[in-house]
N, C-alpha and C. Protein backbone atom coordinates (compact mmCIF):
# COMPACT_ATOMS: atom_id res chain seq x y z
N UNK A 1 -75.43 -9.17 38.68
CA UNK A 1 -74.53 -9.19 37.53
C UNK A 1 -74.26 -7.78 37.03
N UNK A 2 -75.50 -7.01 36.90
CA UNK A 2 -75.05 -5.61 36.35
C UNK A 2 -74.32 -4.85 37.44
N UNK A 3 -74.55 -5.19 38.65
CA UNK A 3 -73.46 -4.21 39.45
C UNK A 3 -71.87 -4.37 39.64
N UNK A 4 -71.89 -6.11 39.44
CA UNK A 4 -70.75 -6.76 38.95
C UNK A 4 -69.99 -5.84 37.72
N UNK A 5 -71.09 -5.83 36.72
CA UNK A 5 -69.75 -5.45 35.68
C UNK A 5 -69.60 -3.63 35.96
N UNK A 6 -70.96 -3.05 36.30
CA UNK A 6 -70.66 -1.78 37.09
C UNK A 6 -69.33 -1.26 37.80
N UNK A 7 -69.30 -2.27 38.67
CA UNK A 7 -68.11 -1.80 39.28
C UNK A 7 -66.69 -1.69 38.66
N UNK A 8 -66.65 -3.43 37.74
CA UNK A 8 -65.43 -3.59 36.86
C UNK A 8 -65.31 -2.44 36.19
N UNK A 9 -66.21 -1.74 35.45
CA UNK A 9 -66.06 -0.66 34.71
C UNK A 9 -65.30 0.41 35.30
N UNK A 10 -66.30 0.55 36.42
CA UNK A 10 -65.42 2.05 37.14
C UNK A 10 -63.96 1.06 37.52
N UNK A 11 -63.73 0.41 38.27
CA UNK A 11 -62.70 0.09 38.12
C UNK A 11 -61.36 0.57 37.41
N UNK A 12 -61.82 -0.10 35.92
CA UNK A 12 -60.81 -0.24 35.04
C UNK A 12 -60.89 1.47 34.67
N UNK A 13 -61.75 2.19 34.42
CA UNK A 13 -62.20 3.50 34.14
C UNK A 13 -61.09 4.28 35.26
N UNK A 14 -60.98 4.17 36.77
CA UNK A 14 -60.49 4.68 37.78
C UNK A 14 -58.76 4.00 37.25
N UNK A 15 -58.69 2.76 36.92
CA UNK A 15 -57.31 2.29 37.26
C UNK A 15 -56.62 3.87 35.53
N UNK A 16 -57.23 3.86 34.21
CA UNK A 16 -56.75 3.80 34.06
C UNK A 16 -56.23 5.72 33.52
N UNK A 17 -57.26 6.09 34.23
CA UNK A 17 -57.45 7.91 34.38
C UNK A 17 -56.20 7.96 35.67
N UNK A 18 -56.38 7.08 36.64
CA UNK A 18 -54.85 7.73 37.75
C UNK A 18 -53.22 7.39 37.10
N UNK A 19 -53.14 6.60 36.49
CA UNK A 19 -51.79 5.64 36.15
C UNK A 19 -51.82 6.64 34.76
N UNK A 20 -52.51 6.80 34.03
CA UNK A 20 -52.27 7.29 32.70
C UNK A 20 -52.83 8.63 32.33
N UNK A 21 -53.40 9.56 32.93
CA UNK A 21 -54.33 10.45 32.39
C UNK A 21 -53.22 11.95 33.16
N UNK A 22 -53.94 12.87 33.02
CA UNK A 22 -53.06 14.03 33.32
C UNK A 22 -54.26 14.03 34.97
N UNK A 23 -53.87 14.09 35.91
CA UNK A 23 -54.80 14.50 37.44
C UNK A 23 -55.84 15.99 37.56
N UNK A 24 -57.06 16.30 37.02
CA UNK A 24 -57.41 17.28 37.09
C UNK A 24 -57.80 17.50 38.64
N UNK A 25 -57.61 18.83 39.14
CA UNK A 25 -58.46 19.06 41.14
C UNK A 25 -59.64 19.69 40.67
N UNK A 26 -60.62 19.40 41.43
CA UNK A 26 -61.62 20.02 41.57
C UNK A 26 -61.87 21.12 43.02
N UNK A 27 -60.60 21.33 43.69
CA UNK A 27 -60.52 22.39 44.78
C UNK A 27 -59.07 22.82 44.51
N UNK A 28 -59.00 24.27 45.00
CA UNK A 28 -57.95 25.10 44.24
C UNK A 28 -56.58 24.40 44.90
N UNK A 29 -55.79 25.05 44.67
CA UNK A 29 -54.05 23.94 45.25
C UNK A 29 -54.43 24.66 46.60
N UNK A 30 -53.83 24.49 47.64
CA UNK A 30 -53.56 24.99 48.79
C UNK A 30 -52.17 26.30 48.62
N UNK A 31 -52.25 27.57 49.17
CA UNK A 31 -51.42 28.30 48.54
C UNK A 31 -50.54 28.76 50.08
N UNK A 32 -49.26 28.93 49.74
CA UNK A 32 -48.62 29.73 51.29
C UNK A 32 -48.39 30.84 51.69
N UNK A 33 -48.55 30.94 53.19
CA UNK A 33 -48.98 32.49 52.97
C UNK A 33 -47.01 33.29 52.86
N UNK A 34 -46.22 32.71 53.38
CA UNK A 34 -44.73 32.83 53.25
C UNK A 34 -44.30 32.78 52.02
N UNK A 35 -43.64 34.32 51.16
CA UNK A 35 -43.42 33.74 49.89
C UNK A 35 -42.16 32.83 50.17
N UNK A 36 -41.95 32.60 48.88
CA UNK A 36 -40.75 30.94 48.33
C UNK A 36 -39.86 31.77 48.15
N UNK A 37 -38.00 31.37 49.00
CA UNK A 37 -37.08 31.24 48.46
C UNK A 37 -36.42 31.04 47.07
N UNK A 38 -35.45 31.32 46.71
CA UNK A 38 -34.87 30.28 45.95
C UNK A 38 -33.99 28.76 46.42
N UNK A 39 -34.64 27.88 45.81
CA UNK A 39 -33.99 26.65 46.17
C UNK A 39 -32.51 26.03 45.41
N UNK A 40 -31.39 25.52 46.24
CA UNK A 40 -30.44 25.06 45.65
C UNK A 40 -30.97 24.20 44.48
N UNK A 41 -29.42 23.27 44.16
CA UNK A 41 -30.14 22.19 43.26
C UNK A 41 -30.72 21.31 43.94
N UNK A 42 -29.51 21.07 45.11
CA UNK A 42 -29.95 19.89 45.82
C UNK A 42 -31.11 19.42 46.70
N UNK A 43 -31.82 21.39 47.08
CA UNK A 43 -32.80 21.12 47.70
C UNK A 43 -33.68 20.88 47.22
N UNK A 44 -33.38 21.68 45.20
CA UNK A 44 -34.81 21.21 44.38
C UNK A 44 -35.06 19.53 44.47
N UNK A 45 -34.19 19.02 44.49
CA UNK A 45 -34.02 17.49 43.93
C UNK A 45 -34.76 16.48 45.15
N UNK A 46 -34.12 17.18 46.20
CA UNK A 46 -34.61 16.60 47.57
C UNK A 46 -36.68 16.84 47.71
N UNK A 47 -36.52 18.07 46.81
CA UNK A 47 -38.75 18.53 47.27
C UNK A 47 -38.93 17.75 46.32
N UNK A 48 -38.37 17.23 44.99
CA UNK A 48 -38.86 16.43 44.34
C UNK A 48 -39.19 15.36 43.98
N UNK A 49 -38.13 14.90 45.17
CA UNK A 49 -37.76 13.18 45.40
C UNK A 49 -39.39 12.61 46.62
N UNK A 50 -39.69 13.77 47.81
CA UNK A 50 -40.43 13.96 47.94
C UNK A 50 -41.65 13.88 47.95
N UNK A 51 -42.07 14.95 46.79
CA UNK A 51 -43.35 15.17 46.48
C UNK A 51 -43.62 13.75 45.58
N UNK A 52 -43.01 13.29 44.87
CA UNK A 52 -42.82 12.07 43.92
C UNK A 52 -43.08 10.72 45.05
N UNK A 53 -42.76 10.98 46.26
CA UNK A 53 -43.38 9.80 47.01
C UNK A 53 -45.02 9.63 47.78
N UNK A 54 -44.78 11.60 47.97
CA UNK A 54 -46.59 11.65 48.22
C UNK A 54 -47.36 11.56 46.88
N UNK A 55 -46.83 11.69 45.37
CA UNK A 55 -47.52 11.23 44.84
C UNK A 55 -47.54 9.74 44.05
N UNK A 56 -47.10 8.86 44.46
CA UNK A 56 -47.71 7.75 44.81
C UNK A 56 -48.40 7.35 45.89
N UNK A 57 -48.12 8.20 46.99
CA UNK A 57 -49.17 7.28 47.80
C UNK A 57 -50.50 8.08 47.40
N UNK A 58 -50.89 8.90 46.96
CA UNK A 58 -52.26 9.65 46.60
C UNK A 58 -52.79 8.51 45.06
N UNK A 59 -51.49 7.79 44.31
CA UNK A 59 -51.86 6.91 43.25
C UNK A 59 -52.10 5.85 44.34
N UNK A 60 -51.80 4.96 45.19
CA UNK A 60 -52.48 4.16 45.68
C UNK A 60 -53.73 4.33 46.83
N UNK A 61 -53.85 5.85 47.01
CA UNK A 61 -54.84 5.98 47.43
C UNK A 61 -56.32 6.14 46.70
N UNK A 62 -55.72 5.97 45.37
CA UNK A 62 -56.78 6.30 44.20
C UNK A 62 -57.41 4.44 44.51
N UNK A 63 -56.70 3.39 44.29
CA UNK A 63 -56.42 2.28 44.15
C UNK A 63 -57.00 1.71 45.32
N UNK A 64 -56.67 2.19 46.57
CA UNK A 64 -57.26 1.59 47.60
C UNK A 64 -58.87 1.71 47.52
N UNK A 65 -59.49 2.65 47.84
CA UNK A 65 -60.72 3.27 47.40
C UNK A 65 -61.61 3.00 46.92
N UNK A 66 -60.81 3.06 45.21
CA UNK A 66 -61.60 2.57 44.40
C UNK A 66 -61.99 0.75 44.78
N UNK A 67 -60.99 0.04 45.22
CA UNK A 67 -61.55 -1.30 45.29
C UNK A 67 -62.51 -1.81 46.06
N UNK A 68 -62.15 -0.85 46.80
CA UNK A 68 -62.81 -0.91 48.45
C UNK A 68 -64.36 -0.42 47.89
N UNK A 69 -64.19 0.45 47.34
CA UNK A 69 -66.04 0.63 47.04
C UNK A 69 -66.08 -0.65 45.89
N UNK A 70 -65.65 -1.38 45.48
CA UNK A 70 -66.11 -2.29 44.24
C UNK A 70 -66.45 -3.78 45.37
N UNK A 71 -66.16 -3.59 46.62
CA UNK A 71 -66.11 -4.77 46.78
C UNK A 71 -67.54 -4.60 48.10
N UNK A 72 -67.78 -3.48 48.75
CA UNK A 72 -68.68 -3.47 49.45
C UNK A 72 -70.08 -3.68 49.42
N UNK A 73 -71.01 -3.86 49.71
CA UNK A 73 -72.56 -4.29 49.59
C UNK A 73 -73.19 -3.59 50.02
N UNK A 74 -72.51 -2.02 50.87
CA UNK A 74 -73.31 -1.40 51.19
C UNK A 74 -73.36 0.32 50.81
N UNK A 75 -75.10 0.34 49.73
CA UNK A 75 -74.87 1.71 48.79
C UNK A 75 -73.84 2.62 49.46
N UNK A 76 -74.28 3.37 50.83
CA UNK A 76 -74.02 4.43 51.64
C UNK A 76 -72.31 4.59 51.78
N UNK A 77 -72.16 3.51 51.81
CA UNK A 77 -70.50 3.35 52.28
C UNK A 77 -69.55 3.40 51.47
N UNK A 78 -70.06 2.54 50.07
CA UNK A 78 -69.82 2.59 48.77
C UNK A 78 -69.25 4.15 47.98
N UNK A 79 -70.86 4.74 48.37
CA UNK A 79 -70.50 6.83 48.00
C UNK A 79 -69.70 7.15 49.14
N UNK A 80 -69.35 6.63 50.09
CA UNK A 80 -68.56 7.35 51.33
C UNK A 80 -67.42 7.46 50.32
N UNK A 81 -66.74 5.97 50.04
CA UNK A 81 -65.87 5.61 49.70
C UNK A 81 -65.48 6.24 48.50
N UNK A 82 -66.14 6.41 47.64
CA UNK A 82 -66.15 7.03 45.87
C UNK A 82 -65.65 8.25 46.37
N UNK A 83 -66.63 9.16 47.20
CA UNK A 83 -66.30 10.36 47.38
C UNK A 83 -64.96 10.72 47.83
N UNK A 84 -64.20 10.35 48.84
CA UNK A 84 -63.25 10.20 49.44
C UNK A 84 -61.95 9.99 48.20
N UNK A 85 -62.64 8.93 47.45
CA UNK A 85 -61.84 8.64 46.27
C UNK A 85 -61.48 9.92 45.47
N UNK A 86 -62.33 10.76 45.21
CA UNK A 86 -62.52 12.20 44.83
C UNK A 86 -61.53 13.25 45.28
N UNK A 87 -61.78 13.16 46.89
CA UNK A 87 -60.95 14.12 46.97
C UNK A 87 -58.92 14.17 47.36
N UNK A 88 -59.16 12.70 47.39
CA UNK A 88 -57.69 11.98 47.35
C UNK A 88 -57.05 12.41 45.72
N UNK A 89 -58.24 12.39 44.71
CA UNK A 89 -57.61 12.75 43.46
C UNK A 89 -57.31 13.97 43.26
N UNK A 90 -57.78 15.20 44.22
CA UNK A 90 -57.10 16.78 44.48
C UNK A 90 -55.28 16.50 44.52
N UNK A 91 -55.62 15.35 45.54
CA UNK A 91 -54.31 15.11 46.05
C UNK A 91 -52.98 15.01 45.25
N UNK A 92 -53.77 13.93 44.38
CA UNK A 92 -52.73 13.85 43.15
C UNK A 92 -52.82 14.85 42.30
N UNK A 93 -53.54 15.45 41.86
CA UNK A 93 -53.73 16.39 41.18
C UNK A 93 -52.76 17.65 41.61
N UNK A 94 -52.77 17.79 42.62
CA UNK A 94 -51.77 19.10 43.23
C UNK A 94 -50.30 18.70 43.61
N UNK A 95 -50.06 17.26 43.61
CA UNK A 95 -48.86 16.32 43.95
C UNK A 95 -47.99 16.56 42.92
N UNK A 96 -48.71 16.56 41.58
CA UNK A 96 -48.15 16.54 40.15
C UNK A 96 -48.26 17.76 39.85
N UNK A 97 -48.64 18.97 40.32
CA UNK A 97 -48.27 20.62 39.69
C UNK A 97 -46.85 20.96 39.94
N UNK A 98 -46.99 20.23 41.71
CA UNK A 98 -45.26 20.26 42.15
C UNK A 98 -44.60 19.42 41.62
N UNK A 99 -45.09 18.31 40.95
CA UNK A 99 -43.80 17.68 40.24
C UNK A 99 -43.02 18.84 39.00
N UNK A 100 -44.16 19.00 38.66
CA UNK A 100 -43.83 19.53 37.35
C UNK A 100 -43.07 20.99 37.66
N UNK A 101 -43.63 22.08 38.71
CA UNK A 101 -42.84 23.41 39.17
C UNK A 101 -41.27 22.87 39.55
N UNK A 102 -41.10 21.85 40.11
CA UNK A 102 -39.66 21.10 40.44
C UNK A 102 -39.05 20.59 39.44
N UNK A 103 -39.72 20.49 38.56
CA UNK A 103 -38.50 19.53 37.33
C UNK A 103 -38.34 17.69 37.63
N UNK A 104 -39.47 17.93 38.16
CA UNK A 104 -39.11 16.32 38.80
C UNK A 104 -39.96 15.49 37.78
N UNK A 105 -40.22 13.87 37.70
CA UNK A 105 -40.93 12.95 37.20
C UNK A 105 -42.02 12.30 38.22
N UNK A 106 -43.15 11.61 37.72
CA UNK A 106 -43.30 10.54 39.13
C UNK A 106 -42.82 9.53 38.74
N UNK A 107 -43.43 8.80 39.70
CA UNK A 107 -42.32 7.55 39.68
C UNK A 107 -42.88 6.36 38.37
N UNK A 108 -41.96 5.97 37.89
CA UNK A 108 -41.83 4.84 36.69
C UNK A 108 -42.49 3.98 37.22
N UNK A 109 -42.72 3.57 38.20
CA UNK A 109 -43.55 2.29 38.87
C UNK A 109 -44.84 2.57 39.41
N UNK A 110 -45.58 3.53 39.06
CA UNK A 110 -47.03 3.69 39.18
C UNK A 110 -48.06 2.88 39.02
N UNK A 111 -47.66 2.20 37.62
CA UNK A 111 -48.71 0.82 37.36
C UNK A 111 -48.36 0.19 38.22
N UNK A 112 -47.25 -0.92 38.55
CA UNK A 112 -47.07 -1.65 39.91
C UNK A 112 -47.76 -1.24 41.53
N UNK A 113 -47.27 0.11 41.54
CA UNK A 113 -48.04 1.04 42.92
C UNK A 113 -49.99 0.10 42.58
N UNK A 114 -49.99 1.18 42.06
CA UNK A 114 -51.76 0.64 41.48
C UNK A 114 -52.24 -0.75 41.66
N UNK A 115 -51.68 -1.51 41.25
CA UNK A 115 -51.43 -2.78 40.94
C UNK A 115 -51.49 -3.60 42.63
N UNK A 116 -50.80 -3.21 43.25
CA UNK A 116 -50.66 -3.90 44.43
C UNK A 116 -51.35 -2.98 45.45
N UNK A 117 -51.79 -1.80 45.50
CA UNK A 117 -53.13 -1.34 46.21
C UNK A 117 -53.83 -1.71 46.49
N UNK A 118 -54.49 -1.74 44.77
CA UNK A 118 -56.28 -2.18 44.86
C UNK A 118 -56.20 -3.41 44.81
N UNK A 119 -54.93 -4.66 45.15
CA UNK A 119 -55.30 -6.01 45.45
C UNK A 119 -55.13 -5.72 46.64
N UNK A 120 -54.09 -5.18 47.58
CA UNK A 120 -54.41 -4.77 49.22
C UNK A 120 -56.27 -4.55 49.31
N UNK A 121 -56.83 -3.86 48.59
CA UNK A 121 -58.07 -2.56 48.93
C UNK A 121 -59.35 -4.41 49.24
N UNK A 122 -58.89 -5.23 47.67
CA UNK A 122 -59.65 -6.16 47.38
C UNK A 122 -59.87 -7.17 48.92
N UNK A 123 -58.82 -7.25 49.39
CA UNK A 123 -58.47 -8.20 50.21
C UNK A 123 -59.34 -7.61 51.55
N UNK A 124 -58.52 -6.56 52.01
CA UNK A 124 -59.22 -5.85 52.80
C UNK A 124 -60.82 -6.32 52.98
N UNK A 125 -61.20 -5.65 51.74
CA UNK A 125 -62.64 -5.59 51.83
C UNK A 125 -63.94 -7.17 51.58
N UNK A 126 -62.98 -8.21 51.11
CA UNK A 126 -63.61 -9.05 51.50
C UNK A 126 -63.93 -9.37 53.22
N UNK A 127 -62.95 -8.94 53.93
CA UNK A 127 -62.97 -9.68 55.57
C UNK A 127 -64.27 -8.74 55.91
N UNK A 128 -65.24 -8.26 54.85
CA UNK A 128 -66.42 -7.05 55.57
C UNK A 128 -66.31 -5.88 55.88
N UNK A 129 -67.15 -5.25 55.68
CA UNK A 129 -67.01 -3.18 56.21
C UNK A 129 -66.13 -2.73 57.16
N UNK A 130 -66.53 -3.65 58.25
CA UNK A 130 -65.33 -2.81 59.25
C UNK A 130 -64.24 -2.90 59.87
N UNK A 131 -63.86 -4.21 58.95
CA UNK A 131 -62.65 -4.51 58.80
C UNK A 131 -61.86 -3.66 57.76
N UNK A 132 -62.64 -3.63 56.70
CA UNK A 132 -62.10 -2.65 55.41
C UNK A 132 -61.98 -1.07 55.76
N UNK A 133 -62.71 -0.51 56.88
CA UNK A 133 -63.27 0.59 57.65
C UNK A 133 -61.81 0.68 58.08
N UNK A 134 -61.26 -0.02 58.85
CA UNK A 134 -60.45 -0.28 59.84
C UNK A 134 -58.77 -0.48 58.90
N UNK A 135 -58.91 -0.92 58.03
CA UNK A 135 -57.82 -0.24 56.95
C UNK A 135 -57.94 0.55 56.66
N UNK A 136 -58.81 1.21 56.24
CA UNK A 136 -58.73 2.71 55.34
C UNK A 136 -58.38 3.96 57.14
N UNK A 137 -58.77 3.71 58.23
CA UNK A 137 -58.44 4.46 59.44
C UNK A 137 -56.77 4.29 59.53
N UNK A 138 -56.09 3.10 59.50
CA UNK A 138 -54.58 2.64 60.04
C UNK A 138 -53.74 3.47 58.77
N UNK A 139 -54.24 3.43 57.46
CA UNK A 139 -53.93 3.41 56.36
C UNK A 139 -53.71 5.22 56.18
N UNK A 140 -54.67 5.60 56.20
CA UNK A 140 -55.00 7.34 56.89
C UNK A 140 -53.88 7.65 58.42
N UNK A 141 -54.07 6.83 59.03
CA UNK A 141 -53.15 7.31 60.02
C UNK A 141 -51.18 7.24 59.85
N UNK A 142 -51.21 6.13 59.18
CA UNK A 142 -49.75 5.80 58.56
C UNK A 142 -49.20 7.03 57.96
N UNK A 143 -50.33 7.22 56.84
CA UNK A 143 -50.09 8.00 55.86
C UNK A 143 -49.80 9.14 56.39
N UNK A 144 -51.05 10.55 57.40
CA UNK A 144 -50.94 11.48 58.39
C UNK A 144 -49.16 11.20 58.30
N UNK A 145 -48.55 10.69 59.67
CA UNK A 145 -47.56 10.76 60.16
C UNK A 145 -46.55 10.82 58.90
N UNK A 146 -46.29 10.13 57.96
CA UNK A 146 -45.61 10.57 57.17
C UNK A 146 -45.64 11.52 56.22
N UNK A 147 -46.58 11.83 56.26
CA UNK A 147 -46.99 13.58 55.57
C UNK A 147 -46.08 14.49 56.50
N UNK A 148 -46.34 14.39 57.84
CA UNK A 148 -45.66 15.13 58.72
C UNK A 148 -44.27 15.11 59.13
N UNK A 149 -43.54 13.68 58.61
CA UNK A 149 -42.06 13.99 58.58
C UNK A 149 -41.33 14.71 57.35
N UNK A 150 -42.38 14.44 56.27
CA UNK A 150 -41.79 15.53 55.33
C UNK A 150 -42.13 17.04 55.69
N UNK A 151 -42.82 17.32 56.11
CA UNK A 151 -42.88 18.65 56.39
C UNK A 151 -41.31 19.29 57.31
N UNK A 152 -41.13 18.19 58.30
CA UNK A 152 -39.52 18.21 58.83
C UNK A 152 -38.02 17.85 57.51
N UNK A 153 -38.74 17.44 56.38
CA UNK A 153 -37.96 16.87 55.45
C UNK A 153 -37.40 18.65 54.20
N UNK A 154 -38.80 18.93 53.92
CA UNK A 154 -38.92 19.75 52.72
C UNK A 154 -38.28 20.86 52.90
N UNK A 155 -37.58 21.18 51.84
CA UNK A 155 -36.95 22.72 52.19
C UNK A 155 -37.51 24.02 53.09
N UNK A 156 -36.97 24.53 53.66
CA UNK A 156 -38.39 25.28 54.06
C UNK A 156 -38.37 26.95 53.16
N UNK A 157 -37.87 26.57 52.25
CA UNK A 157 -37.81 27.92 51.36
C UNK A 157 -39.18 27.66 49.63
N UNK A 158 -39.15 25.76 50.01
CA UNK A 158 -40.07 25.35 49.22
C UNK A 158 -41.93 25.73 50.06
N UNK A 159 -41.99 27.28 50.08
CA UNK A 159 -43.36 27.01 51.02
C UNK A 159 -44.58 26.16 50.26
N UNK A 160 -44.10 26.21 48.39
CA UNK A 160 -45.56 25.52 47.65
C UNK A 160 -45.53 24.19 48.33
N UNK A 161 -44.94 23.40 48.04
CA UNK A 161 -44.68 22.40 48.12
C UNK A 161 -45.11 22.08 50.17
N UNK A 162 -44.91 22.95 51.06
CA UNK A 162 -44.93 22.44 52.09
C UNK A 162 -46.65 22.76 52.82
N UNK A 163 -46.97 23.83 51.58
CA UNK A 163 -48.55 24.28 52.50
C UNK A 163 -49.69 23.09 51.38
N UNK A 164 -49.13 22.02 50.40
CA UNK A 164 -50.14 21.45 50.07
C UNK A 164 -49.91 19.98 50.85
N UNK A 165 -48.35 19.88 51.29
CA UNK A 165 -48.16 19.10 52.36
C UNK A 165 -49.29 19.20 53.50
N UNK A 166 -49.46 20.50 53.85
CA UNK A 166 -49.68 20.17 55.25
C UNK A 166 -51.35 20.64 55.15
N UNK A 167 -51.68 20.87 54.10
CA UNK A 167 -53.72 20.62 53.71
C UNK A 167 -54.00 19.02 53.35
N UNK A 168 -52.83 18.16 52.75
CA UNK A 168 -53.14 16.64 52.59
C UNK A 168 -52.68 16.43 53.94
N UNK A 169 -52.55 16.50 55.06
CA UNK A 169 -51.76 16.27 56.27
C UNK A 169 -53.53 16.20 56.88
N UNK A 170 -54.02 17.59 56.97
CA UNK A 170 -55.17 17.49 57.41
C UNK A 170 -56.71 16.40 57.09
N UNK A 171 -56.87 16.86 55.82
CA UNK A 171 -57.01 15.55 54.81
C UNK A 171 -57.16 14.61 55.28
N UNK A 172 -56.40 13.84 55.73
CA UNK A 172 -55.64 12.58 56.00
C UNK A 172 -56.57 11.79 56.98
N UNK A 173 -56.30 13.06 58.07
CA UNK A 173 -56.12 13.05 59.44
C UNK A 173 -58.17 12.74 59.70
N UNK A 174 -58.63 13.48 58.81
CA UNK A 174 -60.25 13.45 58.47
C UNK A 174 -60.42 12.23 58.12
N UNK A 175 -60.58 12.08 57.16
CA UNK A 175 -60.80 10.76 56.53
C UNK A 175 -60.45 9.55 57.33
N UNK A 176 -59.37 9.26 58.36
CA UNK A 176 -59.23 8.51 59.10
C UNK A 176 -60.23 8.44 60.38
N UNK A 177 -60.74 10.14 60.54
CA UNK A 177 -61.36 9.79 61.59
C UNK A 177 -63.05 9.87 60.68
N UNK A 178 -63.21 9.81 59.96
CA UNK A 178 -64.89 9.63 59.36
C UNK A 178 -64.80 7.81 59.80
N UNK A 179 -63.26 7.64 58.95
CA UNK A 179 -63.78 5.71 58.86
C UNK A 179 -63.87 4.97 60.39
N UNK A 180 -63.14 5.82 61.88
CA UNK A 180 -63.38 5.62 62.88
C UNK A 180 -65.47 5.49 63.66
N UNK A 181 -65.81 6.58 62.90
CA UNK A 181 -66.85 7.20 63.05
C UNK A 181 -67.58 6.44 62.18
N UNK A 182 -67.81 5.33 61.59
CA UNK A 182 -68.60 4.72 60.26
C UNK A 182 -68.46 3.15 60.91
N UNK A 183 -67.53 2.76 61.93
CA UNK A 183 -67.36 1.41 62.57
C UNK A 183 -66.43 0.67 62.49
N UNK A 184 -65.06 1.61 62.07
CA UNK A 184 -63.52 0.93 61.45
C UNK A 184 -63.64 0.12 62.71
N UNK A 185 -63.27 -1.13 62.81
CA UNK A 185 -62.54 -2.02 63.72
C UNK A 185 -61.13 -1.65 64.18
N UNK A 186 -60.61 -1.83 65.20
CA UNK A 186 -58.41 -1.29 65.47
C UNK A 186 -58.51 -2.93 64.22
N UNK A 187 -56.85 -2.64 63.63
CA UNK A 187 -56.50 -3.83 63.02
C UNK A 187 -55.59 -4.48 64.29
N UNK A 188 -55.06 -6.03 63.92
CA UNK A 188 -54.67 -6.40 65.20
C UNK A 188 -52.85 -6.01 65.10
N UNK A 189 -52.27 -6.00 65.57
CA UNK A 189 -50.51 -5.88 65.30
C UNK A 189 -49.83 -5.86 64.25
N UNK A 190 -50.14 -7.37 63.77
CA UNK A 190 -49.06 -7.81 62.90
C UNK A 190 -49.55 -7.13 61.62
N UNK A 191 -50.82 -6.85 61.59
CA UNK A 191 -51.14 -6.41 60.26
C UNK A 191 -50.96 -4.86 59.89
N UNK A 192 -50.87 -4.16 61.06
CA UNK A 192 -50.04 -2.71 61.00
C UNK A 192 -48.94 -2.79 60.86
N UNK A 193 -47.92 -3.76 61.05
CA UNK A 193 -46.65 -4.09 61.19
C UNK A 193 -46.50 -4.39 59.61
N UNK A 194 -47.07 -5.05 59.28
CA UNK A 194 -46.86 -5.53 57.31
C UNK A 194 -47.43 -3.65 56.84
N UNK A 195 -48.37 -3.48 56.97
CA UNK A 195 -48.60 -2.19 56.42
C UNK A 195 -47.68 -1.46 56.25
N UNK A 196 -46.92 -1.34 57.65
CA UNK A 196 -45.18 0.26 57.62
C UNK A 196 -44.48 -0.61 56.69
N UNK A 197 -44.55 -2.03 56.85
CA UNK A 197 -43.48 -2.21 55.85
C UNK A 197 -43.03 -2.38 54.60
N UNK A 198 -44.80 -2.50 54.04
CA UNK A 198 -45.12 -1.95 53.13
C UNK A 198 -44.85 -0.72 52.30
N UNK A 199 -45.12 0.18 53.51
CA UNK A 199 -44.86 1.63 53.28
C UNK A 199 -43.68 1.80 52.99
N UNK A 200 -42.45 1.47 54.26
CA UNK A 200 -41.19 1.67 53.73
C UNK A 200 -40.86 1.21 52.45
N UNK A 201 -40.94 -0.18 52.22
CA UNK A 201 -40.41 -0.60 50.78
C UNK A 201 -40.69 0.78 49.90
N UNK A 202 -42.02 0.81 49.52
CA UNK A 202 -42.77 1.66 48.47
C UNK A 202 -42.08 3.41 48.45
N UNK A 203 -42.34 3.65 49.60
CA UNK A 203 -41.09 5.13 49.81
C UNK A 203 -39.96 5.12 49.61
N UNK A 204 -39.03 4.52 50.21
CA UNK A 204 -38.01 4.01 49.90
C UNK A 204 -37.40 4.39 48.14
N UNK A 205 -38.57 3.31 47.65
CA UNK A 205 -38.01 3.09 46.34
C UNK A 205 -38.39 4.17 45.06
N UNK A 206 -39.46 5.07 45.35
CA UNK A 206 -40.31 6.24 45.08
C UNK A 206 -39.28 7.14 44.97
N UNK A 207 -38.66 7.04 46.19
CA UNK A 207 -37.87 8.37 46.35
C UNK A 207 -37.00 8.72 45.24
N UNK A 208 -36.73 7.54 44.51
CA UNK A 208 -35.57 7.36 43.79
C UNK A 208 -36.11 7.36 42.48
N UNK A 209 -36.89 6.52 41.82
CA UNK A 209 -37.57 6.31 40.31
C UNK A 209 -38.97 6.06 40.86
């Protein structure tokens, strides 16, 4: 029972520091070594439309995480998971300096983002560890690759914006392979197939509000 409401706590504590709180990092931004152009309007609008979609997925990566450790039974995996949770919040944390150097917003639908994560994270993690293992790897790998078409996307005169791209790129790419390395299961087809399309919807609509 006490770990029960333990978790609810961090939970609600985690849901409501990412959706509502200002993102503090605890590791410095990633900096480029190319100084920055000046950007049109259109290209500002375009890094901002952007960065506003990697930062939601760093808000549902807060979300995934967090559920995923609320729902596991096992201590070790649990702090894997917290920690990870940690440094995904750099993520956002440096997602939102560039919102703000751009003039941009995030997106109005953050609570919803949140919202339908950590019931993905919940679900997940009932089917057991390495099934939940095995989302957080597909989930990391999804994510990777679309880190990397924005890097083909972003101005390239925006270097802030493209060298914290491509340190969450790496990021990514880790964390997918720890949860390989911990006993992720492959997921089977169809359920990578709902995931992109997931993704698309959510980008898609990011891009915009």
């Amino acid at each position: 029972m006490t770990r029960s409401i333990d978790s609810v706590l961090t939970a609600a504590d985690a849901a409501l520091r990412t959706v509502f709180a200002r993102p503090h990092a605890t590791a410095p931004t990633p900096r480029a070594t190319e100084a920055p152009t000046a950007l049109t309007d259109a290209e500002r609008r375009e890094a901002g439309a952007l960065m506003r979609v990697n930062h939601v997925g760093e808000v549902c990566a807060q979300a995934l995480y967090t559920a995923q450790a609320a729902v596991t039974r096992d201590p070790v995996l649990r702090a894997h998971l917290l920690a990870s949770a940690r440094e995904e919040g750099n993520h956002l944390a440096w997602t939102q300096e560039r919102l703000d150097a751009l003039g941009a917003k995030p997106s109005v639908l953050n609570p919803l983002w949140y919202a339908g994560a950590f019931g993905l994270g919940l679900v997940a993690g009932r089917f057991g560890d390495p099934v939940s293992l095995g989302f957080v790897a597909e989930t990391e790998r999804q994510v990777e690759a679309h880190l990397d078409s924005h890097l083909g996307r972003l101005p390239a005169g925006d270097t802030a914006s493209r060298a914290v791209v491509q340190q969450m790129k790496t990021d990514e790419a880790r964390h997918a392979a720890e949860a390989r390395n911990a006993g992720a299961v492959e997921l089977p087809p169809p359920a990578k197939a709902l995931m992109r399309l997931a993704s698309r919807v959510m980008t898609t609509v990011a891009h915009r509000i």
